[in-house]
C-alpha atoms as a PDB file:
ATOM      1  CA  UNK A   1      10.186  -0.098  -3.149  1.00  0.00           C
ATOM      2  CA  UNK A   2       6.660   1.418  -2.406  1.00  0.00           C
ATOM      3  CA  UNK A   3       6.488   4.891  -3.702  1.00  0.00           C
ATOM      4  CA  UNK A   4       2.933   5.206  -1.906  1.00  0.00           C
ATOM      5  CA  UNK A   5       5.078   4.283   1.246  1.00  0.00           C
ATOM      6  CA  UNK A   6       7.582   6.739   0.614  1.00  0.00           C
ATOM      7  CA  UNK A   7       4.881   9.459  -0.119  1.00  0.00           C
ATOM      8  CA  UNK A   8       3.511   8.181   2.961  1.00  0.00           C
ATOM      9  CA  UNK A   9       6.363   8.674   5.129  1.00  0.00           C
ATOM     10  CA  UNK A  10       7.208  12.308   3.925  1.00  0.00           C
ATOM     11  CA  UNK A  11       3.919  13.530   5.018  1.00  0.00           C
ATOM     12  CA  UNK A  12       4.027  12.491   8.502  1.00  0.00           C
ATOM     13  CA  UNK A  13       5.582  14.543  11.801  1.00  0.00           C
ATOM     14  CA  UNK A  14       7.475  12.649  13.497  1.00  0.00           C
ATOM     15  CA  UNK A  15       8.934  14.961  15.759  1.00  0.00           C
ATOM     16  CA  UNK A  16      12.601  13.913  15.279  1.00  0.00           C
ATOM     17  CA  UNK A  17      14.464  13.492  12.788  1.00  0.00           C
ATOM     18  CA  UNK A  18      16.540  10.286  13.578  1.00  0.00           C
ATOM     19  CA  UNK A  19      12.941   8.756  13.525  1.00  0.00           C
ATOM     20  CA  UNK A  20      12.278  10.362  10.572  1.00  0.00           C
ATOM     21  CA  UNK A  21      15.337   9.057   8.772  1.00  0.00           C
ATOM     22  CA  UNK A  22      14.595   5.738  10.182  1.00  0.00           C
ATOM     23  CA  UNK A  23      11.034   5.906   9.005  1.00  0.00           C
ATOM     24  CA  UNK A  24      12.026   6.637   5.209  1.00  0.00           C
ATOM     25  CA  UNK A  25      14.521   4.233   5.727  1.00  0.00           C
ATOM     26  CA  UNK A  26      11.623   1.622   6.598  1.00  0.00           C
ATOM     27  CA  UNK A  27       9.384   2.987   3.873  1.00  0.00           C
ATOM     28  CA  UNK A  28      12.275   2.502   0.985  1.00  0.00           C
ATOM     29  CA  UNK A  29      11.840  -1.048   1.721  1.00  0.00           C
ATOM     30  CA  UNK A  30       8.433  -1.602   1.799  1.00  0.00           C
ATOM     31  CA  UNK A  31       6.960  -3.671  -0.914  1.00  0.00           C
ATOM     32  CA  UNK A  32       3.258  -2.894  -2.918  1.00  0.00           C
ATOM     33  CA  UNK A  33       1.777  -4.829   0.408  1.00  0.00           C
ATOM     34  CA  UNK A  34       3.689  -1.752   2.880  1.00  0.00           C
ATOM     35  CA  UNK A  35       5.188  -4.435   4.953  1.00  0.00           C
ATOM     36  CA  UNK A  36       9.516  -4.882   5.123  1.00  0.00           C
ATOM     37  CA  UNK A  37      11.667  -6.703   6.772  1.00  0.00           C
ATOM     38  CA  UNK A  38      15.723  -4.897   7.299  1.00  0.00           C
ATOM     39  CA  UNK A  39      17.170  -6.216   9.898  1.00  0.00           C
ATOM     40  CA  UNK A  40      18.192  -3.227  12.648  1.00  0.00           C
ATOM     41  CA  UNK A  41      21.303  -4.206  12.436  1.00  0.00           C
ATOM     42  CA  UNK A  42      20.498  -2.978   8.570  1.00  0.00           C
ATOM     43  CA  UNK A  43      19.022   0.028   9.143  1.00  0.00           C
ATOM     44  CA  UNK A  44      21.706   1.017  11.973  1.00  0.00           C
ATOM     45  CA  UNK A  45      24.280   0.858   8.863  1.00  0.00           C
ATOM     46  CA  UNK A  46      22.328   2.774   6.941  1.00  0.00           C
ATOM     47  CA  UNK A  47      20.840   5.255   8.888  1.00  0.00           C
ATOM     48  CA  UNK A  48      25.036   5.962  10.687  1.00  0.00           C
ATOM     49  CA  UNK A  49      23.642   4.826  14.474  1.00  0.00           C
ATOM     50  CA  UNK A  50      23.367   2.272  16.605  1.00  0.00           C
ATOM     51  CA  UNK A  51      21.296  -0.636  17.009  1.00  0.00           C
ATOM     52  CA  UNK A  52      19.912   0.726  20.418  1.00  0.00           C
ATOM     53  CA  UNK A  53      19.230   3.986  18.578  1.00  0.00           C
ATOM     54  CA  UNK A  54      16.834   1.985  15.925  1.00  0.00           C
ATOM     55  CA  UNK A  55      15.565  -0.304  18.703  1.00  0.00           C
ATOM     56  CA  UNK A  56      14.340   3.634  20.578  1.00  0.00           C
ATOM     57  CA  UNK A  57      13.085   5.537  17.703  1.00  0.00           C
ATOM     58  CA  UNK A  58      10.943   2.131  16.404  1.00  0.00           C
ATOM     59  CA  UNK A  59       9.107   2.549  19.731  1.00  0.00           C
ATOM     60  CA  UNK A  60       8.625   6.226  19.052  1.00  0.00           C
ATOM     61  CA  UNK A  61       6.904   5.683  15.832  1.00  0.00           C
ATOM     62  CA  UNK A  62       4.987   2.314  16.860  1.00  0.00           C
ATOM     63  CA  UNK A  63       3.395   4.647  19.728  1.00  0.00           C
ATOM     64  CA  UNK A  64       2.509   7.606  16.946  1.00  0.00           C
END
């Protein structure tokens, strides 16, 4: 876990907060190099949604 990625994560607007969830979700597992690999499947458990769902709100937060 990356606290600077957490830190990170809380300071940005993502406009939603599925996104958000799925962004701290994201930044939990980020290592001291910010890069992670859950599977959506993962992060769908997780985060209580759907695979589509993660699939949607990835997009969102690629394009901010």
């Amino acid at each position: 876990m990356s606290f600077n990625a957490l830190a990170w994560g809380v300071r940005q607007n993502t406009g939603n907060p599925t996104s958000k969830l799925v962004l701290m979700m994201l930044c939990n597992y980020a290592d001291e190099n910010n890069t992670c690999y859950p599977s959506q499947e993962h992060l769908a458990k997780i985060c209580h949604c759907t695979r589509r769902c993660i699939i949607t709100h990835i997009k969102t937060l690629v394009q901010k």
